[in-house]
C-alpha atoms as a PDB file:
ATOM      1  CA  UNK A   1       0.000   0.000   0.000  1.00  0.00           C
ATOM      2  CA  UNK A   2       1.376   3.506  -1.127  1.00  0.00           C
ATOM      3  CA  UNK A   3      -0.068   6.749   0.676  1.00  0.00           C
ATOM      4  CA  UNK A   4      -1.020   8.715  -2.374  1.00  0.00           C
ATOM      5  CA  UNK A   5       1.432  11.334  -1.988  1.00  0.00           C
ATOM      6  CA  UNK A   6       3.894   8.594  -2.715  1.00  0.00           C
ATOM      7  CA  UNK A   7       2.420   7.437  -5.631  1.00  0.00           C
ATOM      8  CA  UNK A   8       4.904   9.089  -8.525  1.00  0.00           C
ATOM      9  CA  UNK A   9       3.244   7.328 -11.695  1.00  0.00           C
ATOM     10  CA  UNK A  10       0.046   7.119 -13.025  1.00  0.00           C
ATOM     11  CA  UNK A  11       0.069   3.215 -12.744  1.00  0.00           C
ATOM     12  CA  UNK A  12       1.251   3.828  -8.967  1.00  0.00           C
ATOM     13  CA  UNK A  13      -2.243   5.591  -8.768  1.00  0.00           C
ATOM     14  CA  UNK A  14      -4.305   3.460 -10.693  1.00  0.00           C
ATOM     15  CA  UNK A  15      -2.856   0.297  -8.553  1.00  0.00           C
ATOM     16  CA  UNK A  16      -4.309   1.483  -5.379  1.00  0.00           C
ATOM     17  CA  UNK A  17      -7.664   2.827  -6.828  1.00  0.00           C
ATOM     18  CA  UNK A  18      -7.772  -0.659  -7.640  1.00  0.00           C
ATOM     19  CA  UNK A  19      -6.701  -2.154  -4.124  1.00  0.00           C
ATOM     20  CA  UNK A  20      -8.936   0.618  -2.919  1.00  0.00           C
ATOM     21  CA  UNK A  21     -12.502  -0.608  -5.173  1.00  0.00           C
ATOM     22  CA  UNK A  22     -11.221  -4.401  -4.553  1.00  0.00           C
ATOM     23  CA  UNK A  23     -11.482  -3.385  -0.412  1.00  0.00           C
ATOM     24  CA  UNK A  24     -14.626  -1.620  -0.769  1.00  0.00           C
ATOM     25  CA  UNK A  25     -16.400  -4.186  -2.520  1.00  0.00           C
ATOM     26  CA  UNK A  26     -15.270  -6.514   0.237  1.00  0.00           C
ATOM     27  CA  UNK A  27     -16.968  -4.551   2.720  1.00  0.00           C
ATOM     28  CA  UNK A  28     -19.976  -4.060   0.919  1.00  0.00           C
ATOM     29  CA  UNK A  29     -20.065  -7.689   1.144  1.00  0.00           C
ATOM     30  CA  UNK A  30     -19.506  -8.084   5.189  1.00  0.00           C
ATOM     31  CA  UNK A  31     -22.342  -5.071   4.846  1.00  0.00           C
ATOM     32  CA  UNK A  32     -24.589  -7.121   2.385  1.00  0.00           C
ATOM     33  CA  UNK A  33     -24.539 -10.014   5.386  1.00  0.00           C
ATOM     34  CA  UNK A  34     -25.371  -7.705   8.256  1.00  0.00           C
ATOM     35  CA  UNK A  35     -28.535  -6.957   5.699  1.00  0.00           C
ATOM     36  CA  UNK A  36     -29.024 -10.553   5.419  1.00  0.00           C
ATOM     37  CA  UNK A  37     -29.061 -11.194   9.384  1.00  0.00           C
ATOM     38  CA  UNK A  38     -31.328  -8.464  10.172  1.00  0.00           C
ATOM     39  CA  UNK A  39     -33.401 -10.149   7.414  1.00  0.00           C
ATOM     40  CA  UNK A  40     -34.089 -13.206   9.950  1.00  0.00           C
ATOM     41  CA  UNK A  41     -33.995 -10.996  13.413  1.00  0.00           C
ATOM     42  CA  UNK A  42     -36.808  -8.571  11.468  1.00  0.00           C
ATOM     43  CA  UNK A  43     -38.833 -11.539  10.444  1.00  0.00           C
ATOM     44  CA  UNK A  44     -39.234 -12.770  13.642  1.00  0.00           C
ATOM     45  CA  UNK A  45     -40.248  -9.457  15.156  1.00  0.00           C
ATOM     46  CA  UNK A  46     -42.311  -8.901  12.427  1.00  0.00           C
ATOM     47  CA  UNK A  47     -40.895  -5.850  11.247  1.00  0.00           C
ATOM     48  CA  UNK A  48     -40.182  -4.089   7.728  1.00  0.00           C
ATOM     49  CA  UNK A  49     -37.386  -3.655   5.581  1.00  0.00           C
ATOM     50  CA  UNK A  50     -37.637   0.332   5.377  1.00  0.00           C
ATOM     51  CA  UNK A  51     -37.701   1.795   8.994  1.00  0.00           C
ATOM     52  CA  UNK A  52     -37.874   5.221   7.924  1.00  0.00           C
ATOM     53  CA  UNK A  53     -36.248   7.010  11.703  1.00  0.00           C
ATOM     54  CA  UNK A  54     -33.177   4.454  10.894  1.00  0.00           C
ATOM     55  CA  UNK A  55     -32.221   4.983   7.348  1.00  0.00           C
ATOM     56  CA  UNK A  56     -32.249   8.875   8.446  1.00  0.00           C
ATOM     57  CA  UNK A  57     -30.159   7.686  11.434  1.00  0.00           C
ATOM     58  CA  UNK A  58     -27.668   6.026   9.183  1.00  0.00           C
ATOM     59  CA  UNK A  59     -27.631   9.069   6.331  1.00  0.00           C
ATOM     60  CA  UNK A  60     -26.689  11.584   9.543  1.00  0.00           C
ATOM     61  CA  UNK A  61     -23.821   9.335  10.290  1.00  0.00           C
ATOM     62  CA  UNK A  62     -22.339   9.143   6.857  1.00  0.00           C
ATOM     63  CA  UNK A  63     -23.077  12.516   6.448  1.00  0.00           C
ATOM     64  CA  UNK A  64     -21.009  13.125  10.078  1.00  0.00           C
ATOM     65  CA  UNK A  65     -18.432  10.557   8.534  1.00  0.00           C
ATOM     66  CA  UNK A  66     -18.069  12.110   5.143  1.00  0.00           C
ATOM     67  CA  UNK A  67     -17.901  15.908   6.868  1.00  0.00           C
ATOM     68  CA  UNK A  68     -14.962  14.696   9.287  1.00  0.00           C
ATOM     69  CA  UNK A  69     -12.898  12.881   6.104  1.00  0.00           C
ATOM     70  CA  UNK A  70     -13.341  16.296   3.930  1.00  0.00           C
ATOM     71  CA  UNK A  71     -15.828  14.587   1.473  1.00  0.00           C
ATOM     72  CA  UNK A  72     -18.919  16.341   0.596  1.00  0.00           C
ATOM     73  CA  UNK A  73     -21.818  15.575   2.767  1.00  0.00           C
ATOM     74  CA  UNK A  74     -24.816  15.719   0.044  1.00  0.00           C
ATOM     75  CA  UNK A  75     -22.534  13.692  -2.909  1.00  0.00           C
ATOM     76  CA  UNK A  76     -22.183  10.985   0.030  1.00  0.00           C
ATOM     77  CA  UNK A  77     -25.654  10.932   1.250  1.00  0.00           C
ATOM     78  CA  UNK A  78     -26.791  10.424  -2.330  1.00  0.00           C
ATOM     79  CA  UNK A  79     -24.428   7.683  -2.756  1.00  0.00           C
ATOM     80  CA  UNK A  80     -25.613   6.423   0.394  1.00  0.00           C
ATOM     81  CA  UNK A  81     -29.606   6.725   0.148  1.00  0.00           C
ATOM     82  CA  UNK A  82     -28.835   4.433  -3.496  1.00  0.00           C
ATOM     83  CA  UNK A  83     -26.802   1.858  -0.801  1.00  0.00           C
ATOM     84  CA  UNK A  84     -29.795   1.919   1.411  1.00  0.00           C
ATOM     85  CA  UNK A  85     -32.331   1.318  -1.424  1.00  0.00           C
ATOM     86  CA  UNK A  86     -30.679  -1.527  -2.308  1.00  0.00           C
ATOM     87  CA  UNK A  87     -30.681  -3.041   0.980  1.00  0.00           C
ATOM     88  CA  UNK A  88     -34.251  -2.304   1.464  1.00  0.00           C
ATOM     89  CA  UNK A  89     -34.893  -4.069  -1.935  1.00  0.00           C
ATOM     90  CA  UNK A  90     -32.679  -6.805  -0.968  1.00  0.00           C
ATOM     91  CA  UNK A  91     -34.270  -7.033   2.275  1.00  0.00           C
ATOM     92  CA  UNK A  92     -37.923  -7.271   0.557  1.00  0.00           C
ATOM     93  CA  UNK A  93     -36.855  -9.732  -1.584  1.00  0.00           C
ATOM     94  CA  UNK A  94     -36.718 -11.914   1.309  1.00  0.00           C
ATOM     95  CA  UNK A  95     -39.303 -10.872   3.788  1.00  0.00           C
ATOM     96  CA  UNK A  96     -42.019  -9.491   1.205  1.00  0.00           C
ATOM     97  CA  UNK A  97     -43.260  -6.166   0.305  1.00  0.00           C
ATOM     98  CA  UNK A  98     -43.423  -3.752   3.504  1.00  0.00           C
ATOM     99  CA  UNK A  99     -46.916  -2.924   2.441  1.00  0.00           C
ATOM    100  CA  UNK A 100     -47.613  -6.252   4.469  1.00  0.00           C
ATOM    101  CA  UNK A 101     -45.810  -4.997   7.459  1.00  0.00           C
ATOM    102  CA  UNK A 102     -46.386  -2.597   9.884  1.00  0.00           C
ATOM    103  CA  UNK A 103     -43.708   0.077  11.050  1.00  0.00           C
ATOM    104  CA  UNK A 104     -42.003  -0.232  14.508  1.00  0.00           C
ATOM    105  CA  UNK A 105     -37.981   0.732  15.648  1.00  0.00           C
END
């Protein structure tokens, strides 16, 4: 791993965007089966995929997170609110439409 400012060629750079993507898509794995979990601890409490207070909880956080790394917050939270669509979707997939739920935290 190089710190960017030691990166002195453009392959340098493009070798640890690459390590960089290859990591993130790792975690949105380990993310993808903390979605999966809550999948079974939701079913059993009878609860839906879209809990409106918590995606707004998580969106605040990246937004805090994105602020504190010097990234813009709104860019972020748009890449984020896509994230959390799919893992409502996801989510759905597996426990049915939300319309057959009701809401609780």
């Amino acid at each position: 791993m190089k710190a960017p400012k030691d990166c002195t060629t453009m392959a340098d750079v493009r070798a640890e965007i690459d390590r960089v993507d290859e990591d993130l898509v790792r975690l949105f794995g380990q993310r993808a089966a903390y979605i999966d979990r809550a999948v079974v601890v939701k079913s059993g409490l009878k609860l839906p995929a879209r809990i409106t207070p918590r995606v707004e909880e998580v969106v605040a956080n990246v937004r805090r997170h994105a602020e504190a790394n010097g990234l813009p917050p709104d860019l972020v939270e748009k890449l984020w609110r896509r994230l959390i669509d799919w893992s409502i979707a996801r989510e759905e997939s597996m426990l049915g439409p939300d319309s057959l739920r009701e809401e609780k935290e």
